[in-house]
Protein backbone atom coordinates (compact mmCIF):
# COMPACT_ATOMS: atom_id res chain seq x y z
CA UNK A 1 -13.36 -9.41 13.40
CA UNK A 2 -15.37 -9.94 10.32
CA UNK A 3 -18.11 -13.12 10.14
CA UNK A 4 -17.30 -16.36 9.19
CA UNK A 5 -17.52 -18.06 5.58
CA UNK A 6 -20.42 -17.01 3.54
CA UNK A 7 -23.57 -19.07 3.52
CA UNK A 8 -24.35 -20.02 0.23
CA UNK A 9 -28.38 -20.42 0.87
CA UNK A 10 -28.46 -16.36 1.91
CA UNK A 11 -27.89 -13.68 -0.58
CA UNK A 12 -24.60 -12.98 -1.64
CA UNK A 13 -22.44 -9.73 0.24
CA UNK A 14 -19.83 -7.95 -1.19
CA UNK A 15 -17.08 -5.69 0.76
CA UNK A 16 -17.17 -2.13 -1.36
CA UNK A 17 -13.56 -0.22 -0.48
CA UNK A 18 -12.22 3.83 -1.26
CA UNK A 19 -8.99 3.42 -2.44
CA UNK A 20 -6.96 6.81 -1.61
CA UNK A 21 -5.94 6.58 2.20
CA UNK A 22 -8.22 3.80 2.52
CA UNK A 23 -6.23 1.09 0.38
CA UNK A 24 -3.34 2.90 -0.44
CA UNK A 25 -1.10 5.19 1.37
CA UNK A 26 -1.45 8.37 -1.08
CA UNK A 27 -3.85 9.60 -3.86
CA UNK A 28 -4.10 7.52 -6.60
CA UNK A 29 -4.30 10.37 -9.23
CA UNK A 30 -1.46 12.85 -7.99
CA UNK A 31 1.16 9.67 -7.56
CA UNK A 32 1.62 9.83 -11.27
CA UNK A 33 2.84 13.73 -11.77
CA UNK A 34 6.43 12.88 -12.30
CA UNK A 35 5.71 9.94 -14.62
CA UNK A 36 3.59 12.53 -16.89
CA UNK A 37 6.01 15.70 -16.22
CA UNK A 38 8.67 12.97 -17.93
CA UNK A 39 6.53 11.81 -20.44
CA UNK A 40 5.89 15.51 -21.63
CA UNK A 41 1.96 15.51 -20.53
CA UNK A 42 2.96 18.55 -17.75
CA UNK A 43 5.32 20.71 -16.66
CA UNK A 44 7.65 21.53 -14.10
CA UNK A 45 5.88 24.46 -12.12
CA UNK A 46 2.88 21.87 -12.36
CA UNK A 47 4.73 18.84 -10.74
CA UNK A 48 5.72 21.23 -7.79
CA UNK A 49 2.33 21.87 -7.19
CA UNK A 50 0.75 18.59 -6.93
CA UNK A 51 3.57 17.78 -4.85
CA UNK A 52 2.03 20.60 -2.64
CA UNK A 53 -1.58 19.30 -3.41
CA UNK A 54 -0.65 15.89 -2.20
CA UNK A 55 0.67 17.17 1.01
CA UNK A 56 -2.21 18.94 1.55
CA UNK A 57 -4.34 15.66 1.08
CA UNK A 58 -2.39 13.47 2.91
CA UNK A 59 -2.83 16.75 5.74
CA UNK A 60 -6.51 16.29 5.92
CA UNK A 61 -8.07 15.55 2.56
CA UNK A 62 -10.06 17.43 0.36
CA UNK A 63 -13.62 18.87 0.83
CA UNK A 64 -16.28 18.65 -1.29
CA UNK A 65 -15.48 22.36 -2.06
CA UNK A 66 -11.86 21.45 -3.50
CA UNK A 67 -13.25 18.27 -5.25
CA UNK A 68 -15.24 19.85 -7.40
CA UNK A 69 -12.65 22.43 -7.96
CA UNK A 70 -10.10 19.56 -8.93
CA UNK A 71 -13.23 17.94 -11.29
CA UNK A 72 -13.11 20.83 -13.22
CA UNK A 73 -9.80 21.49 -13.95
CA UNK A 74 -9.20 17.93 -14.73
CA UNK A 75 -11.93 18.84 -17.43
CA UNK A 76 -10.12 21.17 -19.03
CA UNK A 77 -6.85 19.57 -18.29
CA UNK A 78 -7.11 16.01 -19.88
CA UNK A 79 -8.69 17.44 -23.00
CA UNK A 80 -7.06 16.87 -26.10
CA UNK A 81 -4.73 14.51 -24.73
CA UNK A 82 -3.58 10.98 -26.11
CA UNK A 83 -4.53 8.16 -24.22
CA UNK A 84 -2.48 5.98 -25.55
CA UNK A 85 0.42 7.89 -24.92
CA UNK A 86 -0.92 8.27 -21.33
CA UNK A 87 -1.72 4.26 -21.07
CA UNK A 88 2.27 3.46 -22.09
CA UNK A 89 3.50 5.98 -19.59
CA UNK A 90 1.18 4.69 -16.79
CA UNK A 91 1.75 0.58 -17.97
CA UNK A 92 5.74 1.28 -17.04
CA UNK A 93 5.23 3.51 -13.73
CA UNK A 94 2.17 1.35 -12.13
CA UNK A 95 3.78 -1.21 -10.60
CA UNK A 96 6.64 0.87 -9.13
CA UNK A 97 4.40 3.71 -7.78
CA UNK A 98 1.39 1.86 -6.63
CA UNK A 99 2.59 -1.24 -5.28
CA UNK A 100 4.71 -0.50 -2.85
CA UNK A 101 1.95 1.80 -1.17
CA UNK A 102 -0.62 -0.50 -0.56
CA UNK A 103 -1.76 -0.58 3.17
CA UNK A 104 -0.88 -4.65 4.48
CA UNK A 105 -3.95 -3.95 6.88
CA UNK A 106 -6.02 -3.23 3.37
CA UNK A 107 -4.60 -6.45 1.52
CA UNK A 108 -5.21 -8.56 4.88
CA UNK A 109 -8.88 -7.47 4.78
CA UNK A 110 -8.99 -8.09 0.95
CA UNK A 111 -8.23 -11.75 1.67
CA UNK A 112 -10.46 -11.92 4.58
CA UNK A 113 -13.43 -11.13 2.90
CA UNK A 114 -12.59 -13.46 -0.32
CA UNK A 115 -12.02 -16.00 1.91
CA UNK A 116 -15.50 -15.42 4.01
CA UNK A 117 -16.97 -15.95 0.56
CA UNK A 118 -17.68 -11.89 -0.22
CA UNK A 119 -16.63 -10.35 -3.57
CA UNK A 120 -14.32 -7.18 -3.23
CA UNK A 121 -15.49 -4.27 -5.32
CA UNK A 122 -13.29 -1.20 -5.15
CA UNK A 123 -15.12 2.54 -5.55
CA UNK A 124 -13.06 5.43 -6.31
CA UNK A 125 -12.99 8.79 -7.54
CA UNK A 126 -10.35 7.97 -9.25
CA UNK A 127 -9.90 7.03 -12.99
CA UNK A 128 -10.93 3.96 -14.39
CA UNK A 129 -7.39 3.63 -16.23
CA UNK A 130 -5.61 3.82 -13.07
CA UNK A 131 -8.54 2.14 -11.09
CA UNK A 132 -8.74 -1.29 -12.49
CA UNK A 133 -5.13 -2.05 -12.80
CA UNK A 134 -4.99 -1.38 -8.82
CA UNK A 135 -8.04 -3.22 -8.11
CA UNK A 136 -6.76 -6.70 -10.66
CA UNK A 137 -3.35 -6.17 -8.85
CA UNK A 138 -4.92 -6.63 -5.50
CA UNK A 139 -7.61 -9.36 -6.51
CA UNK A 140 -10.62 -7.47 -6.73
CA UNK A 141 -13.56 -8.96 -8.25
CA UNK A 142 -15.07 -5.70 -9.28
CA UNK A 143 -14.44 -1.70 -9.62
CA UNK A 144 -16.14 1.52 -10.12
CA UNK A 145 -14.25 4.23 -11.08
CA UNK A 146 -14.49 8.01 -12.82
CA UNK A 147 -14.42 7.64 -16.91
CA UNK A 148 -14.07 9.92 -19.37
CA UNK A 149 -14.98 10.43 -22.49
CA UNK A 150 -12.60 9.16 -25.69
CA UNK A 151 -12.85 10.34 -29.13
CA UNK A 152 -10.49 9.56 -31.75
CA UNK A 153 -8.33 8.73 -29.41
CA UNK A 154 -8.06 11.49 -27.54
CA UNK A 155 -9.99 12.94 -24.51
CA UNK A 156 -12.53 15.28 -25.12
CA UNK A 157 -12.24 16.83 -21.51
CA UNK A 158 -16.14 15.99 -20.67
CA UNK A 159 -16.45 13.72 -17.87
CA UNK A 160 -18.85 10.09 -18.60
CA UNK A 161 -19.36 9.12 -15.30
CA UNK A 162 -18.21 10.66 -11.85
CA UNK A 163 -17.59 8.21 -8.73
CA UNK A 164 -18.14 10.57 -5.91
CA UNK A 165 -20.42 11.20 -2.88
CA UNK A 166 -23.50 9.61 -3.88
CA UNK A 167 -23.17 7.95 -6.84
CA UNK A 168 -20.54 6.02 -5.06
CA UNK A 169 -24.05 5.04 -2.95
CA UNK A 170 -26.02 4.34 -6.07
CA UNK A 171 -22.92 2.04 -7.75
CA UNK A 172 -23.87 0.27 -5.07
CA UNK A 173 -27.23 -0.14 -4.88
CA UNK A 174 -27.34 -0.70 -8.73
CA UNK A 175 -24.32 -3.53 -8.51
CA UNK A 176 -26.80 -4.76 -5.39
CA UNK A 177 -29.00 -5.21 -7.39
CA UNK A 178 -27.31 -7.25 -10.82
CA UNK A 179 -25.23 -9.62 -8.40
CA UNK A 180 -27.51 -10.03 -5.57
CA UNK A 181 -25.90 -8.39 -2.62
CA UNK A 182 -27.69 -8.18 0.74
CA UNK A 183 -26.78 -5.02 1.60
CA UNK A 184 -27.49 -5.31 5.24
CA UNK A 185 -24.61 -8.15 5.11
CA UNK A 186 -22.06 -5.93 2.98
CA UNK A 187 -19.51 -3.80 4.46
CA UNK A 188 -17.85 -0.72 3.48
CA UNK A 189 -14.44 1.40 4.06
CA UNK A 190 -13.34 4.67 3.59
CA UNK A 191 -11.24 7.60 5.06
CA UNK A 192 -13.57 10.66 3.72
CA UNK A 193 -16.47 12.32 4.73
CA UNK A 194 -17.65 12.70 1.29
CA UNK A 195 -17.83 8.84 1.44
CA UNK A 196 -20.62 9.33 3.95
CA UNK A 197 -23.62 7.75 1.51
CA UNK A 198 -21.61 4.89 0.45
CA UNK A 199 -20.80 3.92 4.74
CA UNK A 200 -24.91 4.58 4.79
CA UNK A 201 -25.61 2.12 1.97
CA UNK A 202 -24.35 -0.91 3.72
CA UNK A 203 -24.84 -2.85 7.22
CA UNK A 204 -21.94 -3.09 8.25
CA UNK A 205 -19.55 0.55 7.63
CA UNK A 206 -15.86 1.02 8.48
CA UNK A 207 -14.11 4.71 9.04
CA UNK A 208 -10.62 4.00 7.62
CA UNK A 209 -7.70 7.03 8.82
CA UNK A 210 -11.07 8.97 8.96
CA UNK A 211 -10.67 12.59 8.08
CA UNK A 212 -12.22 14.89 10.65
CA UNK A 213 -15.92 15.09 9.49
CA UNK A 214 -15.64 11.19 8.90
CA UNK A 215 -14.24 11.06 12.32
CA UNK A 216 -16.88 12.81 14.29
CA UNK A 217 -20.08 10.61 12.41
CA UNK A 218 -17.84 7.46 12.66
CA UNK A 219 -18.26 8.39 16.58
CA UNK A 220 -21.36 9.73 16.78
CA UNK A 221 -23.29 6.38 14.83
CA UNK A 222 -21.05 4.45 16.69
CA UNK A 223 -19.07 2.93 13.62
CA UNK A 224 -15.73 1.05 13.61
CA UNK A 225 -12.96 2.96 13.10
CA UNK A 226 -9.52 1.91 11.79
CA UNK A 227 -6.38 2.66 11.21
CA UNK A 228 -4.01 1.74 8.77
CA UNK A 229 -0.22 2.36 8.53
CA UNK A 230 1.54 0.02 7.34
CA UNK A 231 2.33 0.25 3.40
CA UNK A 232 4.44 -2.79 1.93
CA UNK A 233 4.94 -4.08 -1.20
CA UNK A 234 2.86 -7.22 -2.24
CA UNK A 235 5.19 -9.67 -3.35
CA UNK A 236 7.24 -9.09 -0.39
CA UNK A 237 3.68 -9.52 1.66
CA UNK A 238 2.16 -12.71 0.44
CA UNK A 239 2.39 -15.03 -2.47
CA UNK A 240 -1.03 -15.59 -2.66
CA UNK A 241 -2.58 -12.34 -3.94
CA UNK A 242 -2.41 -12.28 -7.80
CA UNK A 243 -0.02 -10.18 -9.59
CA UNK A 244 -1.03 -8.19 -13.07
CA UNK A 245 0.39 -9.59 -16.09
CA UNK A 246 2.02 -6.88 -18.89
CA UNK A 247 -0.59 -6.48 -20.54
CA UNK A 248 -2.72 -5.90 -17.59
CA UNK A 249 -0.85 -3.02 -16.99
CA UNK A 250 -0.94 -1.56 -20.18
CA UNK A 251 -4.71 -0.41 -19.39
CA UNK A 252 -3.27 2.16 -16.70
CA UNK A 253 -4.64 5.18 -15.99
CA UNK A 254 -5.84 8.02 -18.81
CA UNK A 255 -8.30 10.02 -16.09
CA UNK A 256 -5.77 9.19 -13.05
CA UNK A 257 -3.02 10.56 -15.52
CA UNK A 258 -5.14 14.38 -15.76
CA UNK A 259 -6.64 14.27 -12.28
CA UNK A 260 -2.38 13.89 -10.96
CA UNK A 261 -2.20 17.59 -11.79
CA UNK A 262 -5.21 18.71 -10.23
CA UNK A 263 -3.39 20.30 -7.55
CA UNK A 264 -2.76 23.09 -9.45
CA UNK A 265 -6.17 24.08 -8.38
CA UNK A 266 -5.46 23.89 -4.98
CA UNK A 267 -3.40 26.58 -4.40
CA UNK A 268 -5.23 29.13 -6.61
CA UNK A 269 -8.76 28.49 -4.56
CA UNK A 270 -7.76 26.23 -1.32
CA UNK A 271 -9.70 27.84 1.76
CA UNK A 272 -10.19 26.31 4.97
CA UNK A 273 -13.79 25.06 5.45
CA UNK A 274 -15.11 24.11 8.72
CA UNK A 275 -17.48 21.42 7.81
CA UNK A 276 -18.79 19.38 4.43
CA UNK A 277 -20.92 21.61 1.91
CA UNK A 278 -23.18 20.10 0.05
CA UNK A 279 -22.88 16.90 -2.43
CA UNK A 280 -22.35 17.31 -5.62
CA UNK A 281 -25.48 16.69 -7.93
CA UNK A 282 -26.28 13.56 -9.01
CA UNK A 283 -24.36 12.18 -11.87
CA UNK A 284 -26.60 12.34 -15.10
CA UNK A 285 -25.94 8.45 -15.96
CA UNK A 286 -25.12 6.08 -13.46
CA UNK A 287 -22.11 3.71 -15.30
CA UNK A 288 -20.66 1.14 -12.69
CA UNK A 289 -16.90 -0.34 -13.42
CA UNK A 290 -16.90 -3.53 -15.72
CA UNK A 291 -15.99 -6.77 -13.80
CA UNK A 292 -12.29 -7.24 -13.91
CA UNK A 293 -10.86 -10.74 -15.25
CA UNK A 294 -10.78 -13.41 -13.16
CA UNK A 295 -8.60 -14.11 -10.37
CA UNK A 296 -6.07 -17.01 -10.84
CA UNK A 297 -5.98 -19.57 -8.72
């Protein structure tokens, strides 16, 4: 059960949540291969393969070995492509792909902590593009998110800013810090081991459909571990979570788009590791997610 409503004299506490397996029932980034294979962005031989990729991380995720292999290829993948051409594909597909995957366990705790007074910040991997769309669709106050970098229109194929193992820790801290979080009363969710320094960060961490590594230190700190299974379409769920407005959607996802075919790495170098490697290092500059607009009433 989570605490009661917020006292206003303490410091303020947020609820920080993943959002592949943790929120929603699949990965973000590889939902959107057929949407981009139709659009023109990839081809056929490359849609079968993230289909293969997202079995595999639906299976048992992906180590930090096969993240960094999919970070690269996204690099070289994205670059030179349009992003506006990527934001119109995405703007007509969101709605249909994403919504009806969202966990009702996820949206129930969403509400709960709004209603306890706690904003709802969402920290993915994941493109920002594809990120904040997801995050205004389920009420979220804030997001942090992967960027990359734009020029002329176009993506360079450089990365900005990289959400993953612990910068997801020092988003965090840093957004602790601006908007005066306690993080002793915050809580945090996730289904990956990589996710490890963002659990640490807060007082109060949640193992969501934990992978195996995430499994075994949910366990052995003794840390609450849940599972979600039921996906279901908002506005067949509840009236009362906000739904995104056209133009909303028309900010969908440029690095989610590039990252959907990052599978193809996964069969060239997949190998089965027995236990986490080491984080990747530190992002050069730490760039949280902007605040997203405000919910309506």
């Amino acid at each position: 059960m989570l605490g009661g409503v917020e006292n206003h004299s303490l410091p303020r506490a947020a609820a920080f949540f993943d959002l592949d397996k943790t929120v929603i029932a699949k990965s973000s980034t590889l939902t959107f291969s057929k949407s981009f294979y139709q659009g023109g962005l990839i081809n056929r031989r490359a849609v079968l393969r993230t289909a293969y990729a997202q079995f595999v991380f639906l299976a048992g995720g992906a180590d930090h070995d096969q993240m960094e292999r999919m970070r690269q290829y996204l690099s070289a993948l994205c670059r030179g492509w349009n992003v506006q051409q990527v934001r119109e594909i995405v703007a007509e597909t969101l709605h249909e792909l994403i919504d009806p995957i969202i966990y009702d366990e996820a949206a129930s705790l969403v509400e709960e902590h709004h209603a306890a007074g706690r904003d709802v910040v969402i920290v993915s991997t994941s493109g920002a593009e594809v990120v904040e769309p997801i995050g205004q669709l389920l009420g979220a106050d804030r997001v942090v998110a992967t960027r990359m970098v734009v020029e002329d229109g176009v993506f360079t194929g450089e990365i900005e800013y990289y959400a993953y193992g612990p910068t997801k820790a020092e988003a965090i801290r840093e957004l602790a810090a601006s908007e005066g979080y306690d993080l002793a009363r915050c809580y945090a969710y996730s289904d990956s081991v990589t996710d490890i320094p963002m659990l640490e960060a807060v007082g109060h961490p949640h193992a969501v459909n934990p992978d195996r590594g995430l499994r075994r230190e949910a366990v052995a700190r003794d840390w609450p571990v849940l599972s979600f299974s039921r996906p279901v379409r908002l506005k067949q769920r509840v009236s009362s979570l906000p739904m995104p407005s056209r133009s909303a959607l028309v900010v969908a996802a440029a690095v989610g788009a590039a990252a959907a075919t990052a599978g193809l790495m996964w069969l060239a170098g997949r190998r089965r590791t027995p236990a986490l490697s080491e984080f990747a290092a530190k992002s050069k500059e730490l760039r949280p997610g902007l605040p997203l607009p405000p919910r309506q009433e």
